[in-house]
N, C-alpha and C. Protein backbone atom coordinates (compact mmCIF):
# COMPACT_ATOMS: atom_id res chain seq x y z
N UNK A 1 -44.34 133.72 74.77
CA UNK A 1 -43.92 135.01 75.30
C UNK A 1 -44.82 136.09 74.69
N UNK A 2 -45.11 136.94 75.35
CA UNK A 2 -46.18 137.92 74.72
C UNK A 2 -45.23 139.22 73.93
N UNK A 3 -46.09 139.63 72.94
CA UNK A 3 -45.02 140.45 71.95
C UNK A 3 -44.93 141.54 72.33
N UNK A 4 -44.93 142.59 73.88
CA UNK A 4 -44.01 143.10 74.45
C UNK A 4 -43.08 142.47 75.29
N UNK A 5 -42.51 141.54 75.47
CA UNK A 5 -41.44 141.06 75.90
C UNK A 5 -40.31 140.96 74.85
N UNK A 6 -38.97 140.68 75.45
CA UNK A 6 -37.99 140.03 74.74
C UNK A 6 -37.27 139.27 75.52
N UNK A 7 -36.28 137.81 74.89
CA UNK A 7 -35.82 137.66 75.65
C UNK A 7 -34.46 138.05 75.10
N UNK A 8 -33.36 137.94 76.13
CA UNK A 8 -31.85 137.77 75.72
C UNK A 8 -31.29 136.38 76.51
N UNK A 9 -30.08 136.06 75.46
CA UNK A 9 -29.56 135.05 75.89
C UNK A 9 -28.20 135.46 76.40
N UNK A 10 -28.17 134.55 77.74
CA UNK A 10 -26.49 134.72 77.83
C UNK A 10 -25.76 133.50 78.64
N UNK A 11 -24.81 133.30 78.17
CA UNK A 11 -24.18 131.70 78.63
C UNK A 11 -24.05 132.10 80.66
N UNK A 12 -24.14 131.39 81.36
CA UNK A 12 -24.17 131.21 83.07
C UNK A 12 -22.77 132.40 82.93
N UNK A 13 -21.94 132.07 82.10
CA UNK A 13 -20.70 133.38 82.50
C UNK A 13 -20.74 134.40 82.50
N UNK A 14 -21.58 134.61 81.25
CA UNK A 14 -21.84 135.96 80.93
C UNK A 14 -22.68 136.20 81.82
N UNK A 15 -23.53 135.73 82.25
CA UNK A 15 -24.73 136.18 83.54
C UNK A 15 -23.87 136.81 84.82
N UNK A 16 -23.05 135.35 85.01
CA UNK A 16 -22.33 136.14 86.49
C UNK A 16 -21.33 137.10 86.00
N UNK A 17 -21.00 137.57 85.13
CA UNK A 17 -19.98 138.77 84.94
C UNK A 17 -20.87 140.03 85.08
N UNK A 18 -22.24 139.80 84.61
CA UNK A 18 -22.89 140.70 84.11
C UNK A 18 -23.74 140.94 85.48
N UNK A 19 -23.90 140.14 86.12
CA UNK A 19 -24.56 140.35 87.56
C UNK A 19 -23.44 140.95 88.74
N UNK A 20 -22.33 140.86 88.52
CA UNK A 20 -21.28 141.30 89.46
C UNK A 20 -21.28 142.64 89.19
N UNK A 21 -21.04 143.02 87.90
CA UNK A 21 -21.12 144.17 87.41
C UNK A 21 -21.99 145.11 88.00
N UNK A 22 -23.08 144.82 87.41
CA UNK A 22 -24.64 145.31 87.76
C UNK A 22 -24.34 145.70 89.50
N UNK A 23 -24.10 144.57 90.12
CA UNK A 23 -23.86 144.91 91.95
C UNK A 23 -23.20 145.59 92.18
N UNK A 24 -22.02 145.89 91.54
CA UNK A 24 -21.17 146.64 92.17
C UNK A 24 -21.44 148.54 91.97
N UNK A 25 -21.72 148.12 90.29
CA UNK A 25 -22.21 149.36 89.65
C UNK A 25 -23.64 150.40 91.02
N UNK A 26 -24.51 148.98 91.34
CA UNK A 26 -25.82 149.92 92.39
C UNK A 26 -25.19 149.86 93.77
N UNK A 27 -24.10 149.28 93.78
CA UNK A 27 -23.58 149.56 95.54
C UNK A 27 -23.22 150.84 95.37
N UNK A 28 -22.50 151.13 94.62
CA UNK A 28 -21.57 152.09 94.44
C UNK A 28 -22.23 153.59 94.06
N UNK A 29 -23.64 153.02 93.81
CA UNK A 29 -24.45 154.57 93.30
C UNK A 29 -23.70 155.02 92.07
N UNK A 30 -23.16 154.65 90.99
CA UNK A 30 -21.96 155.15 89.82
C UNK A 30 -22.84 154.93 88.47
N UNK A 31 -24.24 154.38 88.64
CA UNK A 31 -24.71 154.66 87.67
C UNK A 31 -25.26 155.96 87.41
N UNK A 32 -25.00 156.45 85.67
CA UNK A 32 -25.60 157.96 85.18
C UNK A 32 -26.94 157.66 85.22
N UNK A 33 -27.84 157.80 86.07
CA UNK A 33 -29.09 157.59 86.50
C UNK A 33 -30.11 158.75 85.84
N UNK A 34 -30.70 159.15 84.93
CA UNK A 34 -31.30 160.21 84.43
C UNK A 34 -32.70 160.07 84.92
N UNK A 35 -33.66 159.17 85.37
CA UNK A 35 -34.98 159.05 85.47
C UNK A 35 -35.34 157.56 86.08
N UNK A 36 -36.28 157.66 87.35
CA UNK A 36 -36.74 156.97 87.95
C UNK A 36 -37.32 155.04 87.53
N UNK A 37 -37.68 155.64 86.15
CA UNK A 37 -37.76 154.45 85.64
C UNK A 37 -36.27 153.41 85.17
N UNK A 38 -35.08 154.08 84.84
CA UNK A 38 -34.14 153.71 84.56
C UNK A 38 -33.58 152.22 85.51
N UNK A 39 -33.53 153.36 87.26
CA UNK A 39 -33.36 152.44 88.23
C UNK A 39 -34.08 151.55 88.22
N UNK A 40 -35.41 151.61 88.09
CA UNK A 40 -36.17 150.55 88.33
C UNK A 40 -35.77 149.13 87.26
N UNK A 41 -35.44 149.77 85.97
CA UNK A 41 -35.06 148.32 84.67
C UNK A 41 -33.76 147.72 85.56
N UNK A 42 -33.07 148.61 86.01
CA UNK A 42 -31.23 148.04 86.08
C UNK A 42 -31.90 147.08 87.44
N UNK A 43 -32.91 147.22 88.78
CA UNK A 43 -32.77 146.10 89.46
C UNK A 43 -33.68 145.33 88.78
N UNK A 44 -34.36 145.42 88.16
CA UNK A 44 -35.03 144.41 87.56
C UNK A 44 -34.01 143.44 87.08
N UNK A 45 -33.53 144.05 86.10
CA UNK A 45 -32.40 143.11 85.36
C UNK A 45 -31.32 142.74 86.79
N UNK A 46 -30.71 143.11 87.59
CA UNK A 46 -30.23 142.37 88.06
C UNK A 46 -30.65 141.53 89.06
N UNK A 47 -32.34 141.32 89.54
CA UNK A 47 -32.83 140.33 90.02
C UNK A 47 -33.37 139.55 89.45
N UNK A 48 -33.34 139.58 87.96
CA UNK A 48 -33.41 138.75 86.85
C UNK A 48 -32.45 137.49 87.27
N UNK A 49 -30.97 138.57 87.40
CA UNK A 49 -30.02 137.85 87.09
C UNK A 49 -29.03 136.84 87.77
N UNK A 50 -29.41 137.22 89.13
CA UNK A 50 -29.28 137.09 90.78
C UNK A 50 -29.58 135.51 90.87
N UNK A 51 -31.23 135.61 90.42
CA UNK A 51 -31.88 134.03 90.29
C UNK A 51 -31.10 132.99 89.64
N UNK A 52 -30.29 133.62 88.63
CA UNK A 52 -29.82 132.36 87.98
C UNK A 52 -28.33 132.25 88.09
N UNK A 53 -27.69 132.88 88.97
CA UNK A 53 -26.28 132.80 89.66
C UNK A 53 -25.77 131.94 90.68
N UNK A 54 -25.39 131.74 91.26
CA UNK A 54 -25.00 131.50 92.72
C UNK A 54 -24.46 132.36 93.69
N UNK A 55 -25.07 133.52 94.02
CA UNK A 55 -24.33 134.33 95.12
C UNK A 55 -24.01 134.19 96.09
N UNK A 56 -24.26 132.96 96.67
CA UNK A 56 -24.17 132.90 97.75
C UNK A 56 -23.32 131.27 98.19
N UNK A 57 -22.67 131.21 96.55
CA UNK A 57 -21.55 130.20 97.28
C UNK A 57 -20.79 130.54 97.49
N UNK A 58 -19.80 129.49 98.10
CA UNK A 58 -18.84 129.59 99.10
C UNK A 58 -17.78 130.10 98.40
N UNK A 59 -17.42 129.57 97.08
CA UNK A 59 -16.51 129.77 96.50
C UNK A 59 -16.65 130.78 95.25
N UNK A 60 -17.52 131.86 95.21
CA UNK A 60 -18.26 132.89 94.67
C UNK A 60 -17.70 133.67 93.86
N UNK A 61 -16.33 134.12 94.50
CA UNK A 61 -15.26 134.61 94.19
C UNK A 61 -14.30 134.35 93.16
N UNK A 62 -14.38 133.35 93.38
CA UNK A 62 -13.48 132.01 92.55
C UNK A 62 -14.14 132.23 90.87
N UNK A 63 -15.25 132.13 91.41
CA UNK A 63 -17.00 131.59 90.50
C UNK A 63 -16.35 132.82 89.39
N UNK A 64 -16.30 133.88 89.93
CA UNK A 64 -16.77 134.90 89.16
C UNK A 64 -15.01 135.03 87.90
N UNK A 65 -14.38 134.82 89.09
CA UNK A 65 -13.12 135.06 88.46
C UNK A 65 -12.97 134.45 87.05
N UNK A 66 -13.67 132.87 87.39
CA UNK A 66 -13.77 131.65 86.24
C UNK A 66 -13.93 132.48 85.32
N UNK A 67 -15.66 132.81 85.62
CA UNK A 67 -15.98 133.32 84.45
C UNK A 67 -15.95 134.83 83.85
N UNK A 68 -15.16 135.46 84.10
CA UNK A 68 -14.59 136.54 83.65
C UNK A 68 -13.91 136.31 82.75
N UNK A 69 -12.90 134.56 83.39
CA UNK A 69 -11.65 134.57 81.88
C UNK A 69 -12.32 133.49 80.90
N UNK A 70 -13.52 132.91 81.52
CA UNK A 70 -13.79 132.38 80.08
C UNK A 70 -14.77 133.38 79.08
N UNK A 71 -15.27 134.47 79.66
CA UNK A 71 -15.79 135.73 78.60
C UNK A 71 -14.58 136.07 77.87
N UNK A 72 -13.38 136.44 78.69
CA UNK A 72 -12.43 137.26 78.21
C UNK A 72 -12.28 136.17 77.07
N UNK A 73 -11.71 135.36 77.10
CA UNK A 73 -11.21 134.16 76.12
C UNK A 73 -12.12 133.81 75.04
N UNK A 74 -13.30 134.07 75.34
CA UNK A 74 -14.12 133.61 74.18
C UNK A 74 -14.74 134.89 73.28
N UNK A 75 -14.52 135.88 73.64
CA UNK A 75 -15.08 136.86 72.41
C UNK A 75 -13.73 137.87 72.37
């Protein structure tokens, strides 16, 4: 990895909690948006995050719910 990068880790739950989030947050336009570059990190990060989800299963809903209560439960 080159030493401007970083990475972060996060278990598949934390991803899809954190990717639902992220979607709903840019549907909704509700982010405090101060500067052009800002938007640009938040889709970055959530087409980061997109890739390693499943959005587009069937049972998606379900998916997310899972892992909401196994975040909630584990920290």
């Amino acid at each position: 990895m080159p030493d401007d990068e970083i990475c972060i880790r996060f278990s598949r739950a934390e991803a899809l909690v954190l990717f639902e989030w992220l979607a709903r947050v840019d549907d909704a336009k509700a982010a405090p948006i101060e500067h052009p570059a800002e938007q640009k990190v938040l889709w970055l990060l959530e087409g980061q995050l997109e890739k390693q989800v499943p959005v587009f299963a069937s049972n998606y809903k379900q998916l997310v719910e899972d892992a909401r209560t196994i975040v909630d439960e584990s920290h």
